[in-house]
C-alpha atoms as a PDB file:
ATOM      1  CA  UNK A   1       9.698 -10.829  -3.201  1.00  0.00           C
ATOM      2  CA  UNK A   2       6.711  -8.618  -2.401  1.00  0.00           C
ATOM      3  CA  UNK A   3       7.085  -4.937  -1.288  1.00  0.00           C
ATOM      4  CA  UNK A   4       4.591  -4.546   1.952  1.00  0.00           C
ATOM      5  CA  UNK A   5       2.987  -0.557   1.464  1.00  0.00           C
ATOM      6  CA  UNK A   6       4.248   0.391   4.492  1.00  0.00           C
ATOM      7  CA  UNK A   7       2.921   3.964   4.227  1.00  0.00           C
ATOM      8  CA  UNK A   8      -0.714   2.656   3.423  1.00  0.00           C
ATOM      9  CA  UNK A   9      -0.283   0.324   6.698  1.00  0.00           C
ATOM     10  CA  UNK A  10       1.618   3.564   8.802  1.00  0.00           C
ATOM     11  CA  UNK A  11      -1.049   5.731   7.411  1.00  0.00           C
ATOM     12  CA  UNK A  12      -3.911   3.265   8.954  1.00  0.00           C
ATOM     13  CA  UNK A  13      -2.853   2.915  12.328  1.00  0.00           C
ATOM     14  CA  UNK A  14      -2.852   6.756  12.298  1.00  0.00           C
ATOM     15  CA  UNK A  15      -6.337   6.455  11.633  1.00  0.00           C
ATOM     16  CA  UNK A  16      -7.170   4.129  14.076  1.00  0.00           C
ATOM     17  CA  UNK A  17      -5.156   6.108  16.902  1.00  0.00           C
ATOM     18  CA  UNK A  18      -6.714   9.036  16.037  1.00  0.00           C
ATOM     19  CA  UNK A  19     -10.583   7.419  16.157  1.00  0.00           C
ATOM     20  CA  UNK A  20      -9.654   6.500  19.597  1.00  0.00           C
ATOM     21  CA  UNK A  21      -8.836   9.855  20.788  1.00  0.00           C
ATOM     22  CA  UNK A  22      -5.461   8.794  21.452  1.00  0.00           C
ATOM     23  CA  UNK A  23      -2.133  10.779  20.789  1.00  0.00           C
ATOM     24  CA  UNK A  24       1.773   8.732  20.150  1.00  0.00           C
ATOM     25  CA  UNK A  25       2.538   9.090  23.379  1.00  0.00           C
ATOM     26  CA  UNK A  26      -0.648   7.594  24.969  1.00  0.00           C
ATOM     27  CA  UNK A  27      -0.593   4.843  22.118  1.00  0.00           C
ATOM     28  CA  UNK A  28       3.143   3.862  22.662  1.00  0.00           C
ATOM     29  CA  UNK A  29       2.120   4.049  26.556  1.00  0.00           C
ATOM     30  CA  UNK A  30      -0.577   1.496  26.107  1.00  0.00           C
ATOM     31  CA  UNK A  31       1.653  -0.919  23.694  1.00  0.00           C
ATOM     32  CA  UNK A  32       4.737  -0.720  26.030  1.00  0.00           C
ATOM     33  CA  UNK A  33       6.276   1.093  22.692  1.00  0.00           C
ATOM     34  CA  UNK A  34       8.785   4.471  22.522  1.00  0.00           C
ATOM     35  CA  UNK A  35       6.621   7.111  20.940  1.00  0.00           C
ATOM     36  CA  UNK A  36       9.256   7.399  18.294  1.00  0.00           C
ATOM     37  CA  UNK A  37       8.618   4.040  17.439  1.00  0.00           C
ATOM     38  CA  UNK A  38       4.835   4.568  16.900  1.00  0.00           C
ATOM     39  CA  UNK A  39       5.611   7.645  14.909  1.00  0.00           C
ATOM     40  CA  UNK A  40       7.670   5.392  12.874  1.00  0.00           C
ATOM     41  CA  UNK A  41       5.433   3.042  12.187  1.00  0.00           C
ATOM     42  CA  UNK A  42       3.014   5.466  11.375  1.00  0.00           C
ATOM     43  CA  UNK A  43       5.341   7.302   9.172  1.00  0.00           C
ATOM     44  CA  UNK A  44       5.514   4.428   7.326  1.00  0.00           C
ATOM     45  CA  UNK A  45       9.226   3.659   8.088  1.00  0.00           C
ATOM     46  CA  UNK A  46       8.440   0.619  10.539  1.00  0.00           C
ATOM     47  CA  UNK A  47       6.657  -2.539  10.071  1.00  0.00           C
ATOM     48  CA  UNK A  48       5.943  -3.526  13.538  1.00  0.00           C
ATOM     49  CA  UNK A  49       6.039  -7.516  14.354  1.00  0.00           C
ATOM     50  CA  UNK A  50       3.087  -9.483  14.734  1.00  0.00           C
ATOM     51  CA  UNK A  51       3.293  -8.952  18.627  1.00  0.00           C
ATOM     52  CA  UNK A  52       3.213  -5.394  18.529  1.00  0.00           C
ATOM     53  CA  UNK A  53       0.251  -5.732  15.882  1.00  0.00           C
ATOM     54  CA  UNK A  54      -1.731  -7.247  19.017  1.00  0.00           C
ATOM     55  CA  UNK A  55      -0.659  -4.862  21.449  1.00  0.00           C
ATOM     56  CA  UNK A  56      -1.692  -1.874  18.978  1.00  0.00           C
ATOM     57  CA  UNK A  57      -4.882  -3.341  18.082  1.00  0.00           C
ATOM     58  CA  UNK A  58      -5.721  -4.115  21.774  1.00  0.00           C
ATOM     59  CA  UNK A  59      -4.780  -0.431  22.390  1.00  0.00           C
ATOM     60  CA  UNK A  60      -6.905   0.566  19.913  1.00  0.00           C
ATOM     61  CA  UNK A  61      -9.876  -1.841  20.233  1.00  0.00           C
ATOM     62  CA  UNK A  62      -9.749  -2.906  16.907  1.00  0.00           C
ATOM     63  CA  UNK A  63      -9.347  -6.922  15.819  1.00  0.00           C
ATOM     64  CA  UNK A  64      -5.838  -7.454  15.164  1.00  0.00           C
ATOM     65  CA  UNK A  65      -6.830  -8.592  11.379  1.00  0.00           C
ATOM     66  CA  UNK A  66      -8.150  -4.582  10.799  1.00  0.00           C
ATOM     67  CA  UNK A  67      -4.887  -3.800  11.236  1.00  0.00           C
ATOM     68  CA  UNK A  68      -3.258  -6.641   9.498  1.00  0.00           C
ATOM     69  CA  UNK A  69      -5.452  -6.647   6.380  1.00  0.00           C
ATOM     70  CA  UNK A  70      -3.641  -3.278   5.765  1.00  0.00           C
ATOM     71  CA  UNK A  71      -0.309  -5.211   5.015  1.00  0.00           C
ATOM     72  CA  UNK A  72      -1.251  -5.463   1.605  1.00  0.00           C
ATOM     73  CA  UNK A  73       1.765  -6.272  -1.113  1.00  0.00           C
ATOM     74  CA  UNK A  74       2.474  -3.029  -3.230  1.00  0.00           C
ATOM     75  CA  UNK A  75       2.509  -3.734  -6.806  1.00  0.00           C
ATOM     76  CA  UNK A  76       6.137  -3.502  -8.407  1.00  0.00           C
ATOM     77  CA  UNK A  77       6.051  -0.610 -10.822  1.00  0.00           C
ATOM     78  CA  UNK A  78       6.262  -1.663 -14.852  1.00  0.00           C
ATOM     79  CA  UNK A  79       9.287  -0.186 -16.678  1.00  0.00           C
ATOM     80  CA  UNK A  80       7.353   1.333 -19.673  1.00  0.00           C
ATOM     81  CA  UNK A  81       7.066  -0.251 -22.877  1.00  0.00           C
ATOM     82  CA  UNK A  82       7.898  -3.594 -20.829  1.00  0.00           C
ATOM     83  CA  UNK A  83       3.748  -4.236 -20.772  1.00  0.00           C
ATOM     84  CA  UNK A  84       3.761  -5.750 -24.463  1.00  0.00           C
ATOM     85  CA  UNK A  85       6.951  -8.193 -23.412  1.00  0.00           C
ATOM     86  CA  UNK A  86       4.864  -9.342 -20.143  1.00  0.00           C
ATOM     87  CA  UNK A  87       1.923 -10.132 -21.700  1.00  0.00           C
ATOM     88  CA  UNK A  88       3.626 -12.245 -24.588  1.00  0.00           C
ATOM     89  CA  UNK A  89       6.051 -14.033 -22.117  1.00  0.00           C
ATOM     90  CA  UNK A  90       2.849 -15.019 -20.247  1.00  0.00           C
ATOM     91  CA  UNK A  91       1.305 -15.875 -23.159  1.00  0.00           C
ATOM     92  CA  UNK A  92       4.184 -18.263 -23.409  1.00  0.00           C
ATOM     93  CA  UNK A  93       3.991 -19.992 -19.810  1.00  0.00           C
ATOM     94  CA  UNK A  94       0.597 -20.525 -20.220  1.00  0.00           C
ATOM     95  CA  UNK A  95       1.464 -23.011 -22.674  1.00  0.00           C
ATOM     96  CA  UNK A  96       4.123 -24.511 -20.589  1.00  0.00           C
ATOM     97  CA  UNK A  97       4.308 -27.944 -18.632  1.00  0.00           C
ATOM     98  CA  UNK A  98       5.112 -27.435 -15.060  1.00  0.00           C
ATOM     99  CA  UNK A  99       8.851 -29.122 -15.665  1.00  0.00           C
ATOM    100  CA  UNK A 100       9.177 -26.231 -18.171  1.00  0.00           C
ATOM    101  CA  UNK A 101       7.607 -23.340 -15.497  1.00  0.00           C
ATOM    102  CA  UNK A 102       9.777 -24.789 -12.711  1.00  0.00           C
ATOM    103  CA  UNK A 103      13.000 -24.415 -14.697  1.00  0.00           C
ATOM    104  CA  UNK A 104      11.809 -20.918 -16.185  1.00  0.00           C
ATOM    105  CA  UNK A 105      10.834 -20.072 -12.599  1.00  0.00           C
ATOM    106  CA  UNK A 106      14.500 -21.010 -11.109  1.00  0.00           C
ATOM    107  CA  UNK A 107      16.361 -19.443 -14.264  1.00  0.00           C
ATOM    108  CA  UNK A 108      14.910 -16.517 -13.364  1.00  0.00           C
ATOM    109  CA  UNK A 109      15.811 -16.406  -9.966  1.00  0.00           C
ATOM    110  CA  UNK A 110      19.382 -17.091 -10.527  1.00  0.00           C
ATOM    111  CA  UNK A 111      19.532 -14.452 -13.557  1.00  0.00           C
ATOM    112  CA  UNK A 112      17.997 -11.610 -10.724  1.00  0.00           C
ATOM    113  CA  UNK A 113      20.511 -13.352  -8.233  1.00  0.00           C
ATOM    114  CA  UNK A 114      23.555 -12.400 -10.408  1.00  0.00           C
ATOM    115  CA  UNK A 115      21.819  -9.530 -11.901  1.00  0.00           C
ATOM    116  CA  UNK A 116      22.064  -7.443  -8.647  1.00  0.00           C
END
């Protein structure tokens, strides 16, 4: 499952608030949020829901998607050395039928389901 950059996001909406002029307290006010919350989110420590997303961006007179295109997935970091092993076991699916990637796909699931 993808990792959302929550700080990047957090970090963004402190942007925005501060382009408007607007401090926590005067943002949460105008979202019907706590100010903690807001100072969560723009911590990084929150991801608000897609309701609250409106409510800031109306706030902040910004299109909801300027806010949203700063959910972007972080990339997982690469356990070094493991680079060489990637790029031959994709070298390896690419020559695989889609019966075969299905069954690689749910082996590996169920290996990082017990794994854990």
């Amino acid at each position: 499952m993808e990792h959302v950059s929550l700080k990047k996001f957090g970090q963004h909406v402190r942007r925005l608030r501060e382009t408007a002029e607007l401090t926590q307290e005067e943002l949460a006010a105008q979202t019907g949020c706590h100010p903690t919350y807001i100072a969560k989110i723009e911590a990084g420590h929150r991801l608000p829901s897609l309701d609250t997303i409106v409510h800031l961006a109306r706030a902040l007179h910004v299109p909801p998607g300027d806010i949203i295109m700063h959910l972007e997935a972080e990339e997982p970091e690469i356990n070094p050395g493991a680079e060489s092993i990637i790029y031959e076991i994709v070298s390896i699916l690419k020559q695989s039928s889609l019966i075969q990637l299905r069954f690689v796909r749910d082996f590996l699931r169920l290996m990082m389901q017990h794994s854990r």
